[in-house]
N, C-alpha and C. Protein backbone atom coordinates (compact mmCIF):
# COMPACT_ATOMS: atom_id res chain seq x y z
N UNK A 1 -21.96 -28.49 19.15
CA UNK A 1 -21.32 -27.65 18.16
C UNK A 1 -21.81 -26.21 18.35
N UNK A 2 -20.86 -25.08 18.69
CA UNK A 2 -21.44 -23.75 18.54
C UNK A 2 -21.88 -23.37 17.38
N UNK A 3 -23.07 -22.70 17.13
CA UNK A 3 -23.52 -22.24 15.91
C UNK A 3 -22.94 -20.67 15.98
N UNK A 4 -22.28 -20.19 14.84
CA UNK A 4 -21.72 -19.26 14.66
C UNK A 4 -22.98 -17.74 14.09
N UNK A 5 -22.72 -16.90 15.04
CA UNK A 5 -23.68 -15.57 14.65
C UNK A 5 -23.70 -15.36 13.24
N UNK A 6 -24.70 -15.02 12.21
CA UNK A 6 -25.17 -14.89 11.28
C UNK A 6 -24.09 -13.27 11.00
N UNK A 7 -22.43 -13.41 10.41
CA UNK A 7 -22.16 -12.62 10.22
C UNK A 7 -22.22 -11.77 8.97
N UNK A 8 -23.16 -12.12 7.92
CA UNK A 8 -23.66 -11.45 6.58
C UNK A 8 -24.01 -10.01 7.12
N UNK A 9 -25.01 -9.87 8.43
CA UNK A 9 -25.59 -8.70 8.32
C UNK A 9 -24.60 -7.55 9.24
N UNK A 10 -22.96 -7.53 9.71
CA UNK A 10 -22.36 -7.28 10.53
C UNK A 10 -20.51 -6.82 9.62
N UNK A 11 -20.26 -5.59 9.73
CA UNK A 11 -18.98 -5.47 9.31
C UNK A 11 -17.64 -6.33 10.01
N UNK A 12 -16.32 -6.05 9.30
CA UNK A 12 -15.72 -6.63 10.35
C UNK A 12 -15.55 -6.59 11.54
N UNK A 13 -15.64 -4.59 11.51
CA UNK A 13 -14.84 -4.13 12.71
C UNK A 13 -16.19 -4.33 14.06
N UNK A 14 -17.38 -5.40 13.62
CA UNK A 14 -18.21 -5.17 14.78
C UNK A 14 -18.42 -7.22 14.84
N UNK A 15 -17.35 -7.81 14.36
CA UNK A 15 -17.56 -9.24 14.39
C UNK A 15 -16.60 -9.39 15.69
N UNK A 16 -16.49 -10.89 16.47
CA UNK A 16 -16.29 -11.07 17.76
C UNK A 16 -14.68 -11.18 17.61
N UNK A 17 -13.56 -11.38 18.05
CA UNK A 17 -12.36 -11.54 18.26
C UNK A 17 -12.22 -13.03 17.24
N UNK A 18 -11.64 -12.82 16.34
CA UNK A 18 -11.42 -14.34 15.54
C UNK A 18 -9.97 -15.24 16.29
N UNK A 19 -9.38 -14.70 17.37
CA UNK A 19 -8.75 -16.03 18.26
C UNK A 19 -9.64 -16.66 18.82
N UNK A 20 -10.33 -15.68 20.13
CA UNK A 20 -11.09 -16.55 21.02
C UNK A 20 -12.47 -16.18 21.29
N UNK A 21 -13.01 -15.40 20.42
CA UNK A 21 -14.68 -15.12 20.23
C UNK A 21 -15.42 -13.98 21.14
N UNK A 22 -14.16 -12.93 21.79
CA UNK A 22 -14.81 -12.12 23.13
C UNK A 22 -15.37 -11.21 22.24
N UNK A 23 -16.28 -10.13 22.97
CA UNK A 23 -16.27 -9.48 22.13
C UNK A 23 -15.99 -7.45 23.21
N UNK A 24 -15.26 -8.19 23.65
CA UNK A 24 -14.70 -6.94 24.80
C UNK A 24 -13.25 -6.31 24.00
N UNK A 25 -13.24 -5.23 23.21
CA UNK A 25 -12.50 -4.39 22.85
C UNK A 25 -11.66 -3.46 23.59
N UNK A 26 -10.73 -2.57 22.94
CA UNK A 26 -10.57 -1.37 23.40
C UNK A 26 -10.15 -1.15 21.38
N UNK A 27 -10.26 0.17 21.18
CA UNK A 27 -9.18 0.40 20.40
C UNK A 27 -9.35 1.55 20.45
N UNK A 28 -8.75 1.78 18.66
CA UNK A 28 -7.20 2.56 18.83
C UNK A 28 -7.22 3.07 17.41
N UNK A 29 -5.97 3.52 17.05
CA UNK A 29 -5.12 3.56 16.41
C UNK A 29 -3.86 3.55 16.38
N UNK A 30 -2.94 3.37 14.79
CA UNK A 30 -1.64 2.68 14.86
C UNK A 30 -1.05 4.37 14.64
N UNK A 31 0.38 3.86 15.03
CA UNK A 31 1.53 5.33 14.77
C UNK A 31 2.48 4.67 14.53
N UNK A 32 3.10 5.68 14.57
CA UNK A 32 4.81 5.48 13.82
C UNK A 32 5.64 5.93 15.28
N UNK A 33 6.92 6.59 15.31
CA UNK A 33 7.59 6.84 16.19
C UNK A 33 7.16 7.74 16.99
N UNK A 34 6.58 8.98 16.29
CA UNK A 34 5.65 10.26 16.47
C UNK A 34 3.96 9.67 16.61
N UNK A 35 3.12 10.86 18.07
CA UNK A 35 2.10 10.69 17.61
C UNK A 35 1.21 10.69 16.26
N UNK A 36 1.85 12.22 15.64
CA UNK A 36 1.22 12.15 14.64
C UNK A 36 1.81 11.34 13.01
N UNK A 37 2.40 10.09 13.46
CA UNK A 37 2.52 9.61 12.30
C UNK A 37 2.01 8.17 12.20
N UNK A 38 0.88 8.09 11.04
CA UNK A 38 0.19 7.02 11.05
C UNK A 38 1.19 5.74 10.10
N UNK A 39 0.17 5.05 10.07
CA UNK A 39 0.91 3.58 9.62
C UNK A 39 -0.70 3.42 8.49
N UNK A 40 0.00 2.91 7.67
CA UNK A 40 -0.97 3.01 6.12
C UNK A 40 -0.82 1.27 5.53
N UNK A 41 -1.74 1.05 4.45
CA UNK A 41 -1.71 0.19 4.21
C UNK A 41 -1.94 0.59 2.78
N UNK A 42 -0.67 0.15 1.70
CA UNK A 42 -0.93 0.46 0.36
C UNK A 42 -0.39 -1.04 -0.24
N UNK A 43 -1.57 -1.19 -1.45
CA UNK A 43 -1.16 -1.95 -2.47
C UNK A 43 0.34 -2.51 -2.66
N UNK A 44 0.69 -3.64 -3.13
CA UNK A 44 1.50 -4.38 -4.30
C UNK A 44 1.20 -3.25 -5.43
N UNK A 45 2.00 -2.14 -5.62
CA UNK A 45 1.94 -1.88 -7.18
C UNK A 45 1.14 -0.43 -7.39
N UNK A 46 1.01 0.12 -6.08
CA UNK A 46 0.39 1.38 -5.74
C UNK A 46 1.32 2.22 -5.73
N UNK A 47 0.38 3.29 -6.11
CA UNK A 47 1.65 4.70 -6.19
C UNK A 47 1.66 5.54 -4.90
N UNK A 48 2.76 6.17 -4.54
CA UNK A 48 3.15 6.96 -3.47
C UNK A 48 1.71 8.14 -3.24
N UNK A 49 1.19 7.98 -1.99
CA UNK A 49 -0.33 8.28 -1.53
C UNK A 49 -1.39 7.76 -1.82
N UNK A 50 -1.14 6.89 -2.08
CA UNK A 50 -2.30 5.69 -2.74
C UNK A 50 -2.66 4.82 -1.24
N UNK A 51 -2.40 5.04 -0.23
CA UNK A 51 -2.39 3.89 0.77
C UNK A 51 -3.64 4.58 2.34
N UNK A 52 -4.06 3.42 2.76
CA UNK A 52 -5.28 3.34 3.87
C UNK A 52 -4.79 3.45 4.81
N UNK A 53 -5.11 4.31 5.66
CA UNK A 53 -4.95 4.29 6.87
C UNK A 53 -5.40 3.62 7.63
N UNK A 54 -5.05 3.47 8.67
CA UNK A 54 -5.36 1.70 9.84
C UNK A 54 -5.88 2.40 10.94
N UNK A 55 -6.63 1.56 11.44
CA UNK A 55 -7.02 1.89 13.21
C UNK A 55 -6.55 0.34 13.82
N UNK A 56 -6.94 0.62 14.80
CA UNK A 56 -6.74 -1.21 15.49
C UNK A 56 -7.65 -1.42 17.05
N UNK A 57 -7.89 -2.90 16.78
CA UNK A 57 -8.77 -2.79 18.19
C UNK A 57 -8.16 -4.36 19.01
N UNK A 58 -7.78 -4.10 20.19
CA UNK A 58 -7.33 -4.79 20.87
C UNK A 58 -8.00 -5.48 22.12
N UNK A 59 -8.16 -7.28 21.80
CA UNK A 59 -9.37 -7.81 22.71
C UNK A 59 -8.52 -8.15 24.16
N UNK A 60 -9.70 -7.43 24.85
CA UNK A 60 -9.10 -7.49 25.68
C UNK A 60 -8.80 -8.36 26.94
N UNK A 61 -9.55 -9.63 26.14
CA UNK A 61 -9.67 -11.21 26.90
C UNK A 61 -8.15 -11.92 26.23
N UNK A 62 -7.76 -11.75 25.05
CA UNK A 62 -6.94 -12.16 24.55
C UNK A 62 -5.01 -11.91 23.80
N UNK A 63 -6.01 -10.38 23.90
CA UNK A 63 -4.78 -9.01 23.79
C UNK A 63 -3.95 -9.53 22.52
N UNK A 64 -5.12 -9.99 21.26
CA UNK A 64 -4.90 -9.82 19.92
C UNK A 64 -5.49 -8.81 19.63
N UNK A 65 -4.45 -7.98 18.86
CA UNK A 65 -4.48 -7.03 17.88
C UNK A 65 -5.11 -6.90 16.37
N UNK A 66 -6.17 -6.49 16.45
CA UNK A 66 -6.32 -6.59 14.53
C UNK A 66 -6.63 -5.27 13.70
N UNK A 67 -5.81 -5.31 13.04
CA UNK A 67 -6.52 -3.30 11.70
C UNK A 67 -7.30 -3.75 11.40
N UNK A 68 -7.71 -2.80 10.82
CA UNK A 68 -8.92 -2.41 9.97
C UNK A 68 -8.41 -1.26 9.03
N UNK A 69 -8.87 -0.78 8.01
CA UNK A 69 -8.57 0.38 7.21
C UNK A 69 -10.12 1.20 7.89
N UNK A 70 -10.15 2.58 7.29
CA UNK A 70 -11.18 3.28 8.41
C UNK A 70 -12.27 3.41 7.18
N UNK A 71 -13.68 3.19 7.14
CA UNK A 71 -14.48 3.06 6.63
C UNK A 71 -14.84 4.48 5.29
């Protein structure tokens, strides 16, 4: 049985790939059509500028994608 790294002391954006456990990155950030237009993440029930902006990091053993909002 693999024993899983003690992730209490570790944020998300530094935990291993949750498909297949690499921990070989690249990232990034997300856009819109334009460079400069980001992609946000707002609430169920949030008001207009109420919303997080995303980054994303892409493994690169598996080439799943996952956000994050930016700290």
């Amino acid at each position: 049985m693999n024993k899983q790294p003690n992730q209490e002391n570790r944020s998300l954006q530094e935990t291993p790939c949750f498909i297949c456990g690499s921990q070989n990155f690249i990232w990034g950030r997300t856009v819109g059509e334009s460079s400069s237009q980001w992609v946000y993440f707002r609430a169920d029930g949030a008001a207009w500028g109420e919303g997080e902006k995303l980054r994303a990091r892409k493994c690169i053993d598996c080439k799943n994608i996952q956000l994050f909002t930016y700290d």
